[in-house]
C-alpha atoms as a PDB file:
ATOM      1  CA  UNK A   1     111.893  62.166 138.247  1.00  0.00           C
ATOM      2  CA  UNK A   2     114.734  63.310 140.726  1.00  0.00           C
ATOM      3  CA  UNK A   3     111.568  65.331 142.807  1.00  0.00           C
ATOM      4  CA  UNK A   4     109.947  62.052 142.840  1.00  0.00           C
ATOM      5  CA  UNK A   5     112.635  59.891 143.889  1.00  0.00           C
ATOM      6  CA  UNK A   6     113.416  62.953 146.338  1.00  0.00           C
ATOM      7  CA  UNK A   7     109.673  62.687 147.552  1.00  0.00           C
ATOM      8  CA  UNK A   8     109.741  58.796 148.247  1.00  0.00           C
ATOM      9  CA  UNK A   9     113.301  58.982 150.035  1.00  0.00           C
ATOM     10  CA  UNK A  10     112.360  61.681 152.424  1.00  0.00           C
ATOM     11  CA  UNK A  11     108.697  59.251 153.537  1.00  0.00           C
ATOM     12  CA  UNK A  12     108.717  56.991 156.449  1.00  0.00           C
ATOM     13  CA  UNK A  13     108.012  53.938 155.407  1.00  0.00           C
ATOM     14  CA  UNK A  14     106.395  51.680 158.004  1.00  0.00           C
ATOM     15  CA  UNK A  15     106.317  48.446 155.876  1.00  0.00           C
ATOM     16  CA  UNK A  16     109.427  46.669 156.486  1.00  0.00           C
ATOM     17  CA  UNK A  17     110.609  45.801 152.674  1.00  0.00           C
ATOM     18  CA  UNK A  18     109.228  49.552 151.506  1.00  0.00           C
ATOM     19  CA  UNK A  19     111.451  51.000 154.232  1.00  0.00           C
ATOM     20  CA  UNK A  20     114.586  48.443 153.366  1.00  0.00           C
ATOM     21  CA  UNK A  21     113.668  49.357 149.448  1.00  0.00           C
ATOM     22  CA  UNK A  22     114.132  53.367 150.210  1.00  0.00           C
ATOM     23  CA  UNK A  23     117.441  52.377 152.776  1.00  0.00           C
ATOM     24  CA  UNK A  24     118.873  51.050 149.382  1.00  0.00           C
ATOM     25  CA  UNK A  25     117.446  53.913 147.508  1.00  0.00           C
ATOM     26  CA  UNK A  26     118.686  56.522 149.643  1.00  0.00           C
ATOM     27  CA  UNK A  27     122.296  54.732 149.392  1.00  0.00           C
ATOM     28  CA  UNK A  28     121.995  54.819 145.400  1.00  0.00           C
ATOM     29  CA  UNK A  29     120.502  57.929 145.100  1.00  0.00           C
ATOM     30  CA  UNK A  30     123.202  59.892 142.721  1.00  0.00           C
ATOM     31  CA  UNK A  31     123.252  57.278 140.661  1.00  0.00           C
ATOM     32  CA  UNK A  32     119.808  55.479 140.089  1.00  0.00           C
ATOM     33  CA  UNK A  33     118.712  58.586 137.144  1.00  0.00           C
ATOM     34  CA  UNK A  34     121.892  59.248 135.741  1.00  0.00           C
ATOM     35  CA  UNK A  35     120.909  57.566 132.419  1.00  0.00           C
ATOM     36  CA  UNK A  36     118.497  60.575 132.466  1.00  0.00           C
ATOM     37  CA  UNK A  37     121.363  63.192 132.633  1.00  0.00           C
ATOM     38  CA  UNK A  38     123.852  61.043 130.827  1.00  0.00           C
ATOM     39  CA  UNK A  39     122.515  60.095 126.730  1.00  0.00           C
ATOM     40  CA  UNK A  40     125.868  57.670 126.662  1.00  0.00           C
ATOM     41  CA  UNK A  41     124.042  55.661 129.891  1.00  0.00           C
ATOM     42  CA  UNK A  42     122.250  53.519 128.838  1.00  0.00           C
ATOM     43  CA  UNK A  43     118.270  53.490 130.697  1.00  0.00           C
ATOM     44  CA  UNK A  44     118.316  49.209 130.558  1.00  0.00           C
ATOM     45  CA  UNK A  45     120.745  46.784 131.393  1.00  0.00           C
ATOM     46  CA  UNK A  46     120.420  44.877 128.395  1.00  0.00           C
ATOM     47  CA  UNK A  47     124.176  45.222 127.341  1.00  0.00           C
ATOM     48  CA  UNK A  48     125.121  43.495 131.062  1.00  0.00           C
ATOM     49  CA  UNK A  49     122.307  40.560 130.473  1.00  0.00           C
ATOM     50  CA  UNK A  50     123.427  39.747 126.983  1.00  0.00           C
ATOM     51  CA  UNK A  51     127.314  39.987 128.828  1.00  0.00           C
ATOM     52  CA  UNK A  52     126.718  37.160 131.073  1.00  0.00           C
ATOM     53  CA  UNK A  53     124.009  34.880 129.070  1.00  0.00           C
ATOM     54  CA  UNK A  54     127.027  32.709 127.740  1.00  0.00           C
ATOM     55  CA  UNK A  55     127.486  31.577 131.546  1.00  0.00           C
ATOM     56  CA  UNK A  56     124.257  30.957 132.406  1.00  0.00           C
ATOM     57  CA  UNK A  57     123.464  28.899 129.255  1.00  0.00           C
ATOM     58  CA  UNK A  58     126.260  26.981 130.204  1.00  0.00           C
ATOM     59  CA  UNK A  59     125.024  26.600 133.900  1.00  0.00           C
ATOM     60  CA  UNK A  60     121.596  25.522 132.590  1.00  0.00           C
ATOM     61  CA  UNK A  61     123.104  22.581 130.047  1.00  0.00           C
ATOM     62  CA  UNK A  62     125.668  21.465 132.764  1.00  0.00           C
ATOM     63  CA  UNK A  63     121.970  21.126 135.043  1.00  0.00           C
ATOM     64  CA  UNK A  64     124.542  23.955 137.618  1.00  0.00           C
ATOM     65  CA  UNK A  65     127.302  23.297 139.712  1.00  0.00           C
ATOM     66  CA  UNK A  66     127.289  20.971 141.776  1.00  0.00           C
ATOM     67  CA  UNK A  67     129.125  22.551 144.915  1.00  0.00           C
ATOM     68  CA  UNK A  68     129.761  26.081 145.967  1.00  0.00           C
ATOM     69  CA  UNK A  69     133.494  25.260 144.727  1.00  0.00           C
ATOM     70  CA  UNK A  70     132.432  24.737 141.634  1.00  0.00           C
ATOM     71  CA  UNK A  71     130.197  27.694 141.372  1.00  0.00           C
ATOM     72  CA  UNK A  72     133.257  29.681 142.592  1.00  0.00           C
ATOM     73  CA  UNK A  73     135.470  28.422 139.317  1.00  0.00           C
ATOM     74  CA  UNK A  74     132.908  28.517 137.261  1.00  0.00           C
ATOM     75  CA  UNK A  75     132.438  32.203 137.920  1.00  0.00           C
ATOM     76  CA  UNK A  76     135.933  33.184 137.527  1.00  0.00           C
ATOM     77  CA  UNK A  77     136.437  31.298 134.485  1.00  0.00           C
ATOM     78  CA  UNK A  78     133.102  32.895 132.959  1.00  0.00           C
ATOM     79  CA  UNK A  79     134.510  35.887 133.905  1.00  0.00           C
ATOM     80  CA  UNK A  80     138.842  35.537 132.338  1.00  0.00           C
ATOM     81  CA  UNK A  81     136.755  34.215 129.563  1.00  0.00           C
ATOM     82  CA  UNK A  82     134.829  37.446 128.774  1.00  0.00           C
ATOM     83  CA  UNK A  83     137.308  39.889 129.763  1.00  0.00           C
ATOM     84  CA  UNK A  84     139.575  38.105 126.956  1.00  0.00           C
ATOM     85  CA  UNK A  85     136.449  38.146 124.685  1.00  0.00           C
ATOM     86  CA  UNK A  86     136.235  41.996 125.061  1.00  0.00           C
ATOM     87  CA  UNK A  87     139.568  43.060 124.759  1.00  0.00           C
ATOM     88  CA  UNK A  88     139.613  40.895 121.092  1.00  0.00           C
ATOM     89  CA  UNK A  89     141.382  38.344 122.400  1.00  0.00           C
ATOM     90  CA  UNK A  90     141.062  34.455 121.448  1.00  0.00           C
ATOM     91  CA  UNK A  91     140.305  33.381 125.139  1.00  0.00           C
ATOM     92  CA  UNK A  92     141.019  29.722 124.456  1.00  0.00           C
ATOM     93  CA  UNK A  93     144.161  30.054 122.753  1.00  0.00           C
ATOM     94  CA  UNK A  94     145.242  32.866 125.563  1.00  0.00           C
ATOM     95  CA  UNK A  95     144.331  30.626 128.479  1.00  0.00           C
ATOM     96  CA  UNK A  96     146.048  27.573 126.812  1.00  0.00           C
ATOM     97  CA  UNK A  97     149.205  29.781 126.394  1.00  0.00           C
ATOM     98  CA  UNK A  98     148.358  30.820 129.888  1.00  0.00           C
ATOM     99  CA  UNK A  99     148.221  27.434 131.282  1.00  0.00           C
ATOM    100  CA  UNK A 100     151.303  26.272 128.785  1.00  0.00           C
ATOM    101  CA  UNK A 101     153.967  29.070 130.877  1.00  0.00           C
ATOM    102  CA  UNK A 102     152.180  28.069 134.208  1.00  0.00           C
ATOM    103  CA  UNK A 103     153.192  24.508 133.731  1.00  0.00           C
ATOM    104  CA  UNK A 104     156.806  26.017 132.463  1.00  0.00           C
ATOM    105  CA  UNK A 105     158.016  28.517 135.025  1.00  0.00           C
ATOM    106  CA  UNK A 106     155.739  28.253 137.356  1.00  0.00           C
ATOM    107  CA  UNK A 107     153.967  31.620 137.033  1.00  0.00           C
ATOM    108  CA  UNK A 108     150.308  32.895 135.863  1.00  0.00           C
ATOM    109  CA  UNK A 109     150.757  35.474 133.148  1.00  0.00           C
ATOM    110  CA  UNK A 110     148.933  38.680 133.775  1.00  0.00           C
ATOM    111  CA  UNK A 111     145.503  39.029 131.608  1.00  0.00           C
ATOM    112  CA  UNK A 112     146.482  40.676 128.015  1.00  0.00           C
ATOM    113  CA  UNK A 113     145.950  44.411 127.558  1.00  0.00           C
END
């Protein structure tokens, strides 16, 4: 696989999307096989699709966001949410408390380990 991906790197591509497809290649190159050197890496991205499905549910019953704004906080929130989520944390009673000493002093608590 590496003498392939070797082989189609080193061609000059005259299409235009082939030849911006190998640019991005080329760029990626030490990492794009290392699930094939690597048994802990995984060869799909399922783990990262099943990771962000919760948003995108949520996107898709809220019919999206409705400005880039709202996009913007919807991302980040996704995102504190999950992190929380990961680390075994309750993410609505952490935010609450969050938002609880915000309101108090003033001040954002950092994320919990």
């Amino acid at each position: 696989m590496h003498d392939r991906l070797d082989a189609l790197v080193a061609k000059d591509w005259k299409d235009s999307q082939a030849a911006r497809l190998v640019k991005r290649f080329r760029r990626h190159c030490d990492h794009l096989l290392t699930f094939l050197d690597d048994p802990a890496v995984p060869a799909d991205n399922n783990h990262g699709e099943r990771a962000i499905r919760p948003a995108v549910i949520i996107r898709k019953n809220t019919y999206g966001n409705r400005s880039q704004r709202g996009a913007d906080t919807q991302a980040v929130l996704m995102s504190v949410y999950r992190t929380l989520k990961q680390r075994a944390h309750d993410p609505l009673a952490t935010i609450t408390n969050a938002l609880s000493q915000y309101l108090t002093t003033g001040k954002l608590p950092a994320l919990p380990p």
